[in-house]
C-alpha atoms as a PDB file:
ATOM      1  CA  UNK A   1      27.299  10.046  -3.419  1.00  0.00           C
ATOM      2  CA  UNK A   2      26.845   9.057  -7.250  1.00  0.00           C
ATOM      3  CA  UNK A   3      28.255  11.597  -9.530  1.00  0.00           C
ATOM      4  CA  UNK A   4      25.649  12.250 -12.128  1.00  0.00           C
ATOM      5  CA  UNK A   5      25.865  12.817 -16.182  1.00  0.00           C
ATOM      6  CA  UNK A   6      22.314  14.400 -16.734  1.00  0.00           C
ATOM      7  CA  UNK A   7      21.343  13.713 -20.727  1.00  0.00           C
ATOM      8  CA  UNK A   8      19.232  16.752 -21.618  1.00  0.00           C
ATOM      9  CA  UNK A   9      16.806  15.345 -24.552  1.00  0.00           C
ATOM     10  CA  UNK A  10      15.450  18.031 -26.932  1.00  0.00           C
ATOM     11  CA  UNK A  11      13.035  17.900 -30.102  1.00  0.00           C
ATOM     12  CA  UNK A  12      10.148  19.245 -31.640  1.00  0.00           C
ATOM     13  CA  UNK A  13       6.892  17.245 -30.672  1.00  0.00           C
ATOM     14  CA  UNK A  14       6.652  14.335 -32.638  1.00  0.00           C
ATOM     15  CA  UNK A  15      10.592  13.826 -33.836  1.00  0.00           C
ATOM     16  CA  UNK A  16      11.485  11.024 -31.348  1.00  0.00           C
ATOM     17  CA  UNK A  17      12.391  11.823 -28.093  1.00  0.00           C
ATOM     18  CA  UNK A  18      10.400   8.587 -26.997  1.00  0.00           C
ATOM     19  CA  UNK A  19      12.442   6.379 -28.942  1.00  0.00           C
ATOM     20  CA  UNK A  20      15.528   7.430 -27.027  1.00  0.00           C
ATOM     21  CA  UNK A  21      13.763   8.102 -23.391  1.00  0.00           C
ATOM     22  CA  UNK A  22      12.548   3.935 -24.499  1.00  0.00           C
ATOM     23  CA  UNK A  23      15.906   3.161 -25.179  1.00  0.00           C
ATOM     24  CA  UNK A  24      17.274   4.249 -21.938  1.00  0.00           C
ATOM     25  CA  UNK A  25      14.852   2.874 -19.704  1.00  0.00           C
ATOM     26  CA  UNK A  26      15.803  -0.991 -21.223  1.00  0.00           C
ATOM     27  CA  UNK A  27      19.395   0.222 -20.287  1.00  0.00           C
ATOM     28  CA  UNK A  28      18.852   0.408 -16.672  1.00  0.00           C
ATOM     29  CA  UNK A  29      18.636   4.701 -17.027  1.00  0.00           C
ATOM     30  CA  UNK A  30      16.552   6.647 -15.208  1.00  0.00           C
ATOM     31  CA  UNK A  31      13.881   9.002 -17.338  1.00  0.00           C
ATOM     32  CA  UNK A  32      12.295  11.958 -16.066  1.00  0.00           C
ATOM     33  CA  UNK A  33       9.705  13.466 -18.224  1.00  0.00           C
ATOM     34  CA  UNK A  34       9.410  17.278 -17.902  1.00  0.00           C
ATOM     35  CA  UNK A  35       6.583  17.341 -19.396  1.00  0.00           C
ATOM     36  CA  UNK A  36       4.497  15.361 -16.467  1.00  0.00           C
ATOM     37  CA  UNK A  37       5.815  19.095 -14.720  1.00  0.00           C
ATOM     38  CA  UNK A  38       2.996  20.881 -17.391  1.00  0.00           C
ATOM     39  CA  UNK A  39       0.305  17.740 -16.963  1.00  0.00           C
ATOM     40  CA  UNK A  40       0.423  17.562 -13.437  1.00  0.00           C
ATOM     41  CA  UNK A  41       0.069  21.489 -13.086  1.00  0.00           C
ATOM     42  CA  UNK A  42      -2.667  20.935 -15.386  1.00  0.00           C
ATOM     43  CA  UNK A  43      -4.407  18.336 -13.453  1.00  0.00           C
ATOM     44  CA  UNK A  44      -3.650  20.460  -9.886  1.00  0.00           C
ATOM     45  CA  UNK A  45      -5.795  23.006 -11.531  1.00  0.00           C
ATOM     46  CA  UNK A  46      -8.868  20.708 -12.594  1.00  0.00           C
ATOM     47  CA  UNK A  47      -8.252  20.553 -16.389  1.00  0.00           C
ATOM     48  CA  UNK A  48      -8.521  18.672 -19.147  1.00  0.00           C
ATOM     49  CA  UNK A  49      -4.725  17.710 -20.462  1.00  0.00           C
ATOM     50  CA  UNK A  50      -5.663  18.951 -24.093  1.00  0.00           C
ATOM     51  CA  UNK A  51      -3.414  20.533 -26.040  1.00  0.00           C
ATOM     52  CA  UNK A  52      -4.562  23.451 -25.853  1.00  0.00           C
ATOM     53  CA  UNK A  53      -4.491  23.367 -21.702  1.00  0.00           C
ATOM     54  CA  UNK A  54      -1.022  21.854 -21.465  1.00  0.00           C
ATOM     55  CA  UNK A  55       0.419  24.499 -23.804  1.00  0.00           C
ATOM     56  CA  UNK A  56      -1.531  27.613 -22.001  1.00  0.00           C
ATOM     57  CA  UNK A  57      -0.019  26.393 -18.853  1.00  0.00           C
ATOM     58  CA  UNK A  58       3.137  26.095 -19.837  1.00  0.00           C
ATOM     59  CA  UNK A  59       3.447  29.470 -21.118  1.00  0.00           C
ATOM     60  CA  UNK A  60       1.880  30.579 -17.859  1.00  0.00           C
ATOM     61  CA  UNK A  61       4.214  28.405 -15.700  1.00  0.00           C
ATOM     62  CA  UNK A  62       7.255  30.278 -17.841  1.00  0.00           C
ATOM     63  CA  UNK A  63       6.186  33.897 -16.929  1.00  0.00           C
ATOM     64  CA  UNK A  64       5.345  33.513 -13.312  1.00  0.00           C
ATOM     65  CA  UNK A  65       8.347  31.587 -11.963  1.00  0.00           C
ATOM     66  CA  UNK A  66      10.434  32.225 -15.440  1.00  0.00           C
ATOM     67  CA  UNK A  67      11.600  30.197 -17.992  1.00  0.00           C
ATOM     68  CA  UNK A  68      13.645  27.245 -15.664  1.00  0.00           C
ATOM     69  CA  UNK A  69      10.665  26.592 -13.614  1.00  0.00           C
ATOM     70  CA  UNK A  70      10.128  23.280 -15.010  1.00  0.00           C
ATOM     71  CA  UNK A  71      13.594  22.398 -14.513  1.00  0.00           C
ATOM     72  CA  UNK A  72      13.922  23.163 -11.298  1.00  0.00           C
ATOM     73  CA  UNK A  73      10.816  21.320 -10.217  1.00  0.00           C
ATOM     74  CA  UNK A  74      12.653  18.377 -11.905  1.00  0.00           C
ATOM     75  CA  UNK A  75      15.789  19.175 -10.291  1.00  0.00           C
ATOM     76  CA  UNK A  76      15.238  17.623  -6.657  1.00  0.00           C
ATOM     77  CA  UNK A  77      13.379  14.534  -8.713  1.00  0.00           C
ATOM     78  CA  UNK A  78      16.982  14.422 -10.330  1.00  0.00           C
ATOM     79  CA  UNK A  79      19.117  14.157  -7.735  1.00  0.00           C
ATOM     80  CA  UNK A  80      17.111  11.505  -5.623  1.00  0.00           C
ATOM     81  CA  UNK A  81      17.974   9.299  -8.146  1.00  0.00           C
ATOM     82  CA  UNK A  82      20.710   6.362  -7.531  1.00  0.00           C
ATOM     83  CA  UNK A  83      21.753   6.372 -10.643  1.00  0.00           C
ATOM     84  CA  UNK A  84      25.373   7.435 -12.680  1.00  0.00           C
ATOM     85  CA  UNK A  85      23.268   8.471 -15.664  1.00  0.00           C
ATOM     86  CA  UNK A  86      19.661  10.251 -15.670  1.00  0.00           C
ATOM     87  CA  UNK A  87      17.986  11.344 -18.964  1.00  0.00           C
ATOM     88  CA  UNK A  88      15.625  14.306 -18.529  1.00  0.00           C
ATOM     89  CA  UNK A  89      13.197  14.505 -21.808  1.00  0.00           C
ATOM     90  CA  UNK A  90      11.995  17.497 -22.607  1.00  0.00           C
ATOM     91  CA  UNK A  91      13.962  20.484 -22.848  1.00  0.00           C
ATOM     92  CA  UNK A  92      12.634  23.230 -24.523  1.00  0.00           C
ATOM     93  CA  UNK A  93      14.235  26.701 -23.265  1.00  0.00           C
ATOM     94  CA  UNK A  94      17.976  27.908 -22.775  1.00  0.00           C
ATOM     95  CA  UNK A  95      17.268  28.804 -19.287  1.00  0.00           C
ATOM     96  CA  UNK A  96      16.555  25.367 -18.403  1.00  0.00           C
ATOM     97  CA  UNK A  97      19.674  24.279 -20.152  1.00  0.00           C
ATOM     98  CA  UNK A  98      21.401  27.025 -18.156  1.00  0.00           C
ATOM     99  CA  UNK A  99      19.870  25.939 -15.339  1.00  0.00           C
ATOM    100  CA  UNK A 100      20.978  22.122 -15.883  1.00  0.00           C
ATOM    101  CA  UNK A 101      24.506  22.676 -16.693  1.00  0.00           C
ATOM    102  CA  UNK A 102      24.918  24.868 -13.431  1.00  0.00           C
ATOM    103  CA  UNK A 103      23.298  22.061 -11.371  1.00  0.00           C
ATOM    104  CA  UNK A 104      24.716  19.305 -12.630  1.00  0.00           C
ATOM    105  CA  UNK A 105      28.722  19.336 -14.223  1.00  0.00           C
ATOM    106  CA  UNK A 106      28.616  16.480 -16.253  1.00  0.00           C
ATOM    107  CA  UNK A 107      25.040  17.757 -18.587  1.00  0.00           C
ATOM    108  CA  UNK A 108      24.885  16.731 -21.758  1.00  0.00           C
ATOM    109  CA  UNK A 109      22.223  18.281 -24.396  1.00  0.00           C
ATOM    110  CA  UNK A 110      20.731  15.993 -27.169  1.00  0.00           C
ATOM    111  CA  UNK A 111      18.381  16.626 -29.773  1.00  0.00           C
ATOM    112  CA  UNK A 112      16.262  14.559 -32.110  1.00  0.00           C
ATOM    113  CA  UNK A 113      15.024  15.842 -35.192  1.00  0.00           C
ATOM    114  CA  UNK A 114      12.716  15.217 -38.150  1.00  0.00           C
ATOM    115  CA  UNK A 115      10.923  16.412 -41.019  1.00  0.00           C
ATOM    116  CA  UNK A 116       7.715  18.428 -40.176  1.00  0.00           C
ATOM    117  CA  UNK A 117       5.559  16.224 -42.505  1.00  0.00           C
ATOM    118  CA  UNK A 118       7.058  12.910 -40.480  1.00  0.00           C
ATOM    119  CA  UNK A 119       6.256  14.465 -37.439  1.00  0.00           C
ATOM    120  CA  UNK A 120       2.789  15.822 -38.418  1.00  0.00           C
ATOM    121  CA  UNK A 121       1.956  12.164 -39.385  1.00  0.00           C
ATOM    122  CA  UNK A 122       3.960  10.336 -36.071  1.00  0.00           C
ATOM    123  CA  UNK A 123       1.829  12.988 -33.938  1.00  0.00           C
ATOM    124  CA  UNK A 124      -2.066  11.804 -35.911  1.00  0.00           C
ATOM    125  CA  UNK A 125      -0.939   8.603 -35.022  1.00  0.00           C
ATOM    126  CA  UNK A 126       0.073   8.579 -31.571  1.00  0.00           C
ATOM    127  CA  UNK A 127      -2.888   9.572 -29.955  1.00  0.00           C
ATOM    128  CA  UNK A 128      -1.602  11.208 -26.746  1.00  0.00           C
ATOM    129  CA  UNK A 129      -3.984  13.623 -24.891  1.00  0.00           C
ATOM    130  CA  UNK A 130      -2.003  16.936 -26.162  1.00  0.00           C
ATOM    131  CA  UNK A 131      -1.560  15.531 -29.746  1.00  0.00           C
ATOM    132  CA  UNK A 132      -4.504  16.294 -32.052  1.00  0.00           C
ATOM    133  CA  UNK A 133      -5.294  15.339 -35.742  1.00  0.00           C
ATOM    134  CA  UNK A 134      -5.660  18.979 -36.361  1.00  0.00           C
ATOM    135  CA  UNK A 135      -2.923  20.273 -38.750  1.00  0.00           C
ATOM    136  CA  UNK A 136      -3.403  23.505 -37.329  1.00  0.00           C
ATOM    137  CA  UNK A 137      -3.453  22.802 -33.775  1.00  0.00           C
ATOM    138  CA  UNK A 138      -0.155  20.907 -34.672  1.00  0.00           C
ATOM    139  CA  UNK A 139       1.184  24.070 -36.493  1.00  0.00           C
ATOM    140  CA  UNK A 140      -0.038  25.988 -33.309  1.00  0.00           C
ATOM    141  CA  UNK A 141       1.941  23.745 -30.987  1.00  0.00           C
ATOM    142  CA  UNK A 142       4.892  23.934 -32.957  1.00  0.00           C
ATOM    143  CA  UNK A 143       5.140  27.765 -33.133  1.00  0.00           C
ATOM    144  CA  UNK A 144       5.071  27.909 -29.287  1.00  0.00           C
ATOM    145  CA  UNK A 145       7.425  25.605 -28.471  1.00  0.00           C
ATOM    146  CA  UNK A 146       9.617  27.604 -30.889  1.00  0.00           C
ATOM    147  CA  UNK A 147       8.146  30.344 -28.655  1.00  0.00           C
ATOM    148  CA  UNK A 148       9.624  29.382 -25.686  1.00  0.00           C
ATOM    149  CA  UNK A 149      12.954  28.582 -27.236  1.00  0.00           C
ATOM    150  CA  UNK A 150      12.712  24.899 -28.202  1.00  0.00           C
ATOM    151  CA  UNK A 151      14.635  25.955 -31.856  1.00  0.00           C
ATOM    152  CA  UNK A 152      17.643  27.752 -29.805  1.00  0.00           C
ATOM    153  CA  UNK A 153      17.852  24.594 -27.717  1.00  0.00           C
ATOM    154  CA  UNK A 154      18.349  22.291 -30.600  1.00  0.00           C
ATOM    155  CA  UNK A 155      21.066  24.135 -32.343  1.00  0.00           C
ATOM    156  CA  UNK A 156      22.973  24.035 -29.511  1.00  0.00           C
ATOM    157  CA  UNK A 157      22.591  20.532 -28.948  1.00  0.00           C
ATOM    158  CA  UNK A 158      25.803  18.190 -28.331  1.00  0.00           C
ATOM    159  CA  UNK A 159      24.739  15.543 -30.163  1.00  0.00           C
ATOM    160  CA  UNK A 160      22.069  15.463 -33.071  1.00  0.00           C
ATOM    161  CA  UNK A 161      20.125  12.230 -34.205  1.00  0.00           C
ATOM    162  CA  UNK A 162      18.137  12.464 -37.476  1.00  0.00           C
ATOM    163  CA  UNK A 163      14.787  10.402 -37.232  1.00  0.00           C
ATOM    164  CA  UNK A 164      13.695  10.415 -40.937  1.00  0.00           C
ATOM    165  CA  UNK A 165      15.235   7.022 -41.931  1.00  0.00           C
ATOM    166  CA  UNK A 166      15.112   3.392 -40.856  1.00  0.00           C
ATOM    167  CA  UNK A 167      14.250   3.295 -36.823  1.00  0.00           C
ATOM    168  CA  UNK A 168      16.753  -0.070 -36.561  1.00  0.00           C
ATOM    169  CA  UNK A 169      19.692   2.611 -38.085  1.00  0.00           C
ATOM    170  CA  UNK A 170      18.679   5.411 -35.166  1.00  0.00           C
ATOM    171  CA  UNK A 171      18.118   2.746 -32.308  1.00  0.00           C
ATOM    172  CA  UNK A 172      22.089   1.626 -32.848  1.00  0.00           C
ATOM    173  CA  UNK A 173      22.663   5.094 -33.393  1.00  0.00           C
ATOM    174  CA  UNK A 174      20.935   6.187 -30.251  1.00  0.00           C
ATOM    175  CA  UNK A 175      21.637   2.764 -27.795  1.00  0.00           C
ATOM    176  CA  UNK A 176      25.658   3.007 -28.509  1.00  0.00           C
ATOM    177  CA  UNK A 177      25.565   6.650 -27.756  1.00  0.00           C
ATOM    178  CA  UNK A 178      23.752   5.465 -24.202  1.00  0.00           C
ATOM    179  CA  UNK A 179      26.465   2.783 -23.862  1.00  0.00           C
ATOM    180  CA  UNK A 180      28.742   5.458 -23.937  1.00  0.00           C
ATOM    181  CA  UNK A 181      27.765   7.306 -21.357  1.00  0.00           C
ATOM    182  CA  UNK A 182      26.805   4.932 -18.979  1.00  0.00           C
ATOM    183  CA  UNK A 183      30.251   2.998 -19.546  1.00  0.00           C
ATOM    184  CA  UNK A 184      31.987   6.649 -18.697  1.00  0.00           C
ATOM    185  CA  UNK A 185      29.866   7.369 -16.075  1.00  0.00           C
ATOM    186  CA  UNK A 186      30.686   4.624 -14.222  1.00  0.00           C
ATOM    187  CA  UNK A 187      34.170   4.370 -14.409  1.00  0.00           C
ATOM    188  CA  UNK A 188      34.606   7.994 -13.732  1.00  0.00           C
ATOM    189  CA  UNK A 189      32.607   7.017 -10.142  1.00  0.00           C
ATOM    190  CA  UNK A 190      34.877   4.023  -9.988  1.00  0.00           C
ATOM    191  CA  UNK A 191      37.686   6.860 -10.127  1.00  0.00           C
ATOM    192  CA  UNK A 192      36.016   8.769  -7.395  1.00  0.00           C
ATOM    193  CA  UNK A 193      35.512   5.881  -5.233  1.00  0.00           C
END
Protein backbone atom coordinates (compact mmCIF):
# COMPACT_ATOMS: atom_id res chain seq x y z
CA UNK A 1 0.00 0.00 0.00
CA UNK A 2 1.23 3.62 -1.12
CA UNK A 3 1.81 5.85 1.77
CA UNK A 4 0.11 9.08 0.96
CA UNK A 5 1.20 13.00 1.52
CA UNK A 6 -2.33 14.65 1.05
CA UNK A 7 -1.63 18.60 -0.08
CA UNK A 8 -4.59 20.45 1.43
CA UNK A 9 -5.03 23.63 -1.05
CA UNK A 10 -6.77 26.66 0.53
CA UNK A 11 -7.76 30.27 -0.85
CA UNK A 12 -10.34 32.66 -1.20
CA UNK A 13 -12.31 32.22 -4.58
CA UNK A 14 -10.51 33.70 -7.21
CA UNK A 15 -6.68 33.80 -5.63
CA UNK A 16 -5.30 30.76 -7.55
CA UNK A 17 -5.90 27.55 -6.37
CA UNK A 18 -6.27 26.48 -10.16
CA UNK A 19 -2.94 27.49 -11.02
CA UNK A 20 -1.48 25.06 -8.51
CA UNK A 21 -4.32 22.13 -8.81
CA UNK A 22 -2.95 22.83 -13.02
CA UNK A 23 0.38 22.53 -11.96
CA UNK A 24 0.02 19.26 -10.30
CA UNK A 25 -1.94 17.51 -12.70
CA UNK A 26 1.17 18.11 -15.54
CA UNK A 27 3.26 16.53 -12.64
CA UNK A 28 1.66 13.23 -12.73
CA UNK A 29 -0.51 14.30 -9.16
CA UNK A 30 -3.71 13.38 -8.55
CA UNK A 31 -6.44 16.45 -7.93
CA UNK A 32 -9.56 16.09 -6.20
CA UNK A 33 -11.79 19.03 -6.26
CA UNK A 34 -14.00 19.40 -3.14
CA UNK A 35 -15.91 21.53 -4.55
CA UNK A 36 -17.51 18.93 -7.30
CA UNK A 37 -18.77 17.53 -3.40
CA UNK A 38 -21.18 21.06 -3.35
CA UNK A 39 -21.98 20.82 -7.42
CA UNK A 40 -22.82 17.39 -7.48
CA UNK A 41 -25.14 17.76 -4.29
CA UNK A 42 -26.44 20.54 -6.20
CA UNK A 43 -27.16 18.71 -9.30
CA UNK A 44 -28.63 15.45 -7.06
CA UNK A 45 -31.15 17.96 -6.00
CA UNK A 46 -32.24 19.37 -9.56
CA UNK A 47 -30.55 22.82 -9.41
CA UNK A 48 -29.04 25.22 -11.18
CA UNK A 49 -25.07 25.40 -10.07
CA UNK A 50 -25.38 29.29 -9.52
CA UNK A 51 -23.74 30.85 -7.02
CA UNK A 52 -26.17 31.42 -5.11
CA UNK A 53 -27.29 27.42 -5.11
CA UNK A 54 -23.76 26.10 -4.62
CA UNK A 55 -23.19 28.40 -1.63
CA UNK A 56 -26.85 27.65 0.05
CA UNK A 57 -25.93 24.07 -0.19
CA UNK A 58 -22.90 24.19 1.17
CA UNK A 59 -23.93 25.87 4.22
CA UNK A 60 -26.71 23.31 4.39
CA UNK A 61 -24.36 20.33 3.75
CA UNK A 62 -22.16 21.92 6.90
CA UNK A 63 -25.07 21.89 9.46
CA UNK A 64 -26.63 18.57 8.73
CA UNK A 65 -23.62 16.24 8.64
CA UNK A 66 -21.20 19.15 10.22
CA UNK A 67 -18.50 20.99 9.06
CA UNK A 68 -16.06 17.79 7.61
CA UNK A 69 -18.79 16.46 5.53
CA UNK A 70 -17.20 17.40 2.40
CA UNK A 71 -14.06 15.94 3.44
CA UNK A 72 -15.11 12.90 4.29
CA UNK A 73 -17.07 12.34 1.12
CA UNK A 74 -13.63 13.04 -0.47
CA UNK A 75 -11.92 10.85 1.84
CA UNK A 76 -12.67 7.26 0.26
CA UNK A 77 -12.08 9.20 -3.37
CA UNK A 78 -8.60 9.84 -1.62
CA UNK A 79 -7.47 6.79 -0.73
CA UNK A 80 -8.44 4.85 -4.01
CA UNK A 81 -5.91 6.70 -5.48
CA UNK A 82 -2.40 4.97 -6.59
CA UNK A 83 -0.64 7.69 -6.07
CA UNK A 84 2.41 8.92 -3.31
CA UNK A 85 1.04 12.45 -3.54
CA UNK A 86 -2.79 13.63 -3.87
CA UNK A 87 -3.74 17.36 -3.82
CA UNK A 88 -7.25 18.00 -2.49
CA UNK A 89 -8.39 21.76 -3.60
CA UNK A 90 -10.61 23.29 -1.66
CA UNK A 91 -10.38 23.51 1.91
CA UNK A 92 -12.33 25.88 3.56
CA UNK A 93 -13.08 24.83 7.38
CA UNK A 94 -10.75 23.63 10.34
CA UNK A 95 -12.79 20.61 10.78
CA UNK A 96 -11.95 19.40 7.47
CA UNK A 97 -8.34 20.13 8.13
CA UNK A 98 -8.85 18.23 11.39
CA UNK A 99 -10.40 15.74 9.69
CA UNK A 100 -7.46 15.38 6.99
CA UNK A 101 -4.60 15.38 9.27
CA UNK A 102 -6.29 12.50 11.39
CA UNK A 103 -6.85 10.49 8.17
CA UNK A 104 -3.96 10.91 6.53
CA UNK A 105 -0.22 11.45 8.60
CA UNK A 106 1.68 12.96 6.08
CA UNK A 107 -1.20 16.28 5.31
CA UNK A 108 0.11 19.19 4.32
CA UNK A 109 -2.07 22.61 4.26
CA UNK A 110 -1.36 25.27 1.50
CA UNK A 111 -2.84 28.44 0.81
CA UNK A 112 -2.88 30.87 -2.07
CA UNK A 113 -3.63 34.32 -1.64
CA UNK A 114 -4.35 37.62 -3.39
CA UNK A 115 -5.57 40.99 -3.31
CA UNK A 116 -9.44 41.30 -3.23
CA UNK A 117 -9.45 43.71 -6.25
CA UNK A 118 -7.19 40.88 -8.30
CA UNK A 119 -9.50 38.41 -7.35
CA UNK A 120 -12.72 40.42 -7.98
CA UNK A 121 -11.33 40.97 -11.55
CA UNK A 122 -9.76 37.02 -12.06
CA UNK A 123 -13.43 35.92 -10.86
CA UNK A 124 -15.47 38.58 -13.90
CA UNK A 125 -13.24 36.95 -16.06
CA UNK A 126 -13.41 33.39 -15.53
CA UNK A 127 -16.80 32.74 -16.18
CA UNK A 128 -17.48 29.61 -14.09
CA UNK A 129 -21.16 28.80 -13.23
CA UNK A 130 -20.79 30.05 -9.38
CA UNK A 131 -18.69 33.15 -10.39
CA UNK A 132 -20.80 36.20 -11.27
CA UNK A 133 -19.91 39.77 -12.53
CA UNK A 134 -21.81 41.03 -9.60
CA UNK A 135 -19.50 42.84 -7.11
CA UNK A 136 -21.89 42.11 -4.57
CA UNK A 137 -22.63 38.62 -5.17
CA UNK A 138 -18.73 38.36 -5.10
CA UNK A 139 -18.64 40.27 -1.72
CA UNK A 140 -21.52 37.83 -0.67
CA UNK A 141 -19.47 34.77 -1.56
CA UNK A 142 -16.57 35.96 0.11
CA UNK A 143 -18.19 36.67 3.52
CA UNK A 144 -19.44 33.03 3.64
CA UNK A 145 -16.62 31.31 2.88
CA UNK A 146 -15.09 33.40 5.70
CA UNK A 147 -18.29 32.06 7.31
CA UNK A 148 -17.48 28.70 7.28
CA UNK A 149 -13.90 29.24 8.29
CA UNK A 150 -12.01 29.64 5.00
CA UNK A 151 -9.88 32.82 6.86
CA UNK A 152 -8.89 30.41 9.97
CA UNK A 153 -7.78 27.86 7.39
CA UNK A 154 -5.40 30.13 5.65
CA UNK A 155 -3.56 31.42 8.61
CA UNK A 156 -2.78 28.22 9.53
CA UNK A 157 -1.54 27.23 6.34
CA UNK A 158 2.07 25.48 5.99
CA UNK A 159 3.03 27.07 3.15
CA UNK A 160 1.72 30.50 1.68
CA UNK A 161 2.04 31.55 -2.10
CA UNK A 162 1.25 35.21 -2.95
CA UNK A 163 -0.56 35.47 -6.44
CA UNK A 164 -0.38 39.29 -7.02
CA UNK A 165 2.84 39.32 -9.15
CA UNK A 166 4.20 37.75 -12.32
CA UNK A 167 2.36 34.09 -12.81
CA UNK A 168 5.99 32.69 -14.40
CA UNK A 169 7.53 33.85 -10.60
CA UNK A 170 4.48 31.75 -8.70
CA UNK A 171 4.49 28.73 -11.25
CA UNK A 172 8.45 28.09 -10.17
CA UNK A 173 7.39 29.02 -6.90
CA UNK A 174 4.51 26.62 -6.83
CA UNK A 175 6.05 23.55 -9.38
CA UNK A 176 9.44 23.28 -7.11
CA UNK A 177 7.36 23.16 -4.02
CA UNK A 178 5.41 20.02 -5.94
CA UNK A 179 8.85 18.61 -6.84
CA UNK A 180 9.43 18.54 -3.38
CA UNK A 181 6.97 16.60 -2.27
CA UNK A 182 6.65 14.19 -4.78
CA UNK A 183 10.59 13.58 -4.67
CA UNK A 184 9.98 12.92 -0.64
CA UNK A 185 7.12 11.05 -1.09
CA UNK A 186 8.60 8.64 -3.00
CA UNK A 187 11.64 7.92 -1.43
CA UNK A 188 10.02 7.74 1.91
CA UNK A 189 7.81 4.64 0.07
CA UNK A 190 11.10 3.46 -1.32
CA UNK A 191 12.05 3.35 2.55
CA UNK A 192 8.95 1.45 3.36
CA UNK A 193 9.32 -0.95 0.64
Amino acid sequence: MVLKTVIGLTGMPGSGKTVISNLARDLGIPVIIMGDVIREEVARRGLNPTPENLGEIMLKLRADFGDAVVAERCASRIGSLDSPVVLVEGIRALDEVLFFRKIFPRFELVAIHSSPRERFERLRKRKRSDDSQDQEVIEQRDRRELQVGIGSVIALADHVFVNDGKLDVLKNEIRSYLLMVISCARSRNKNRG
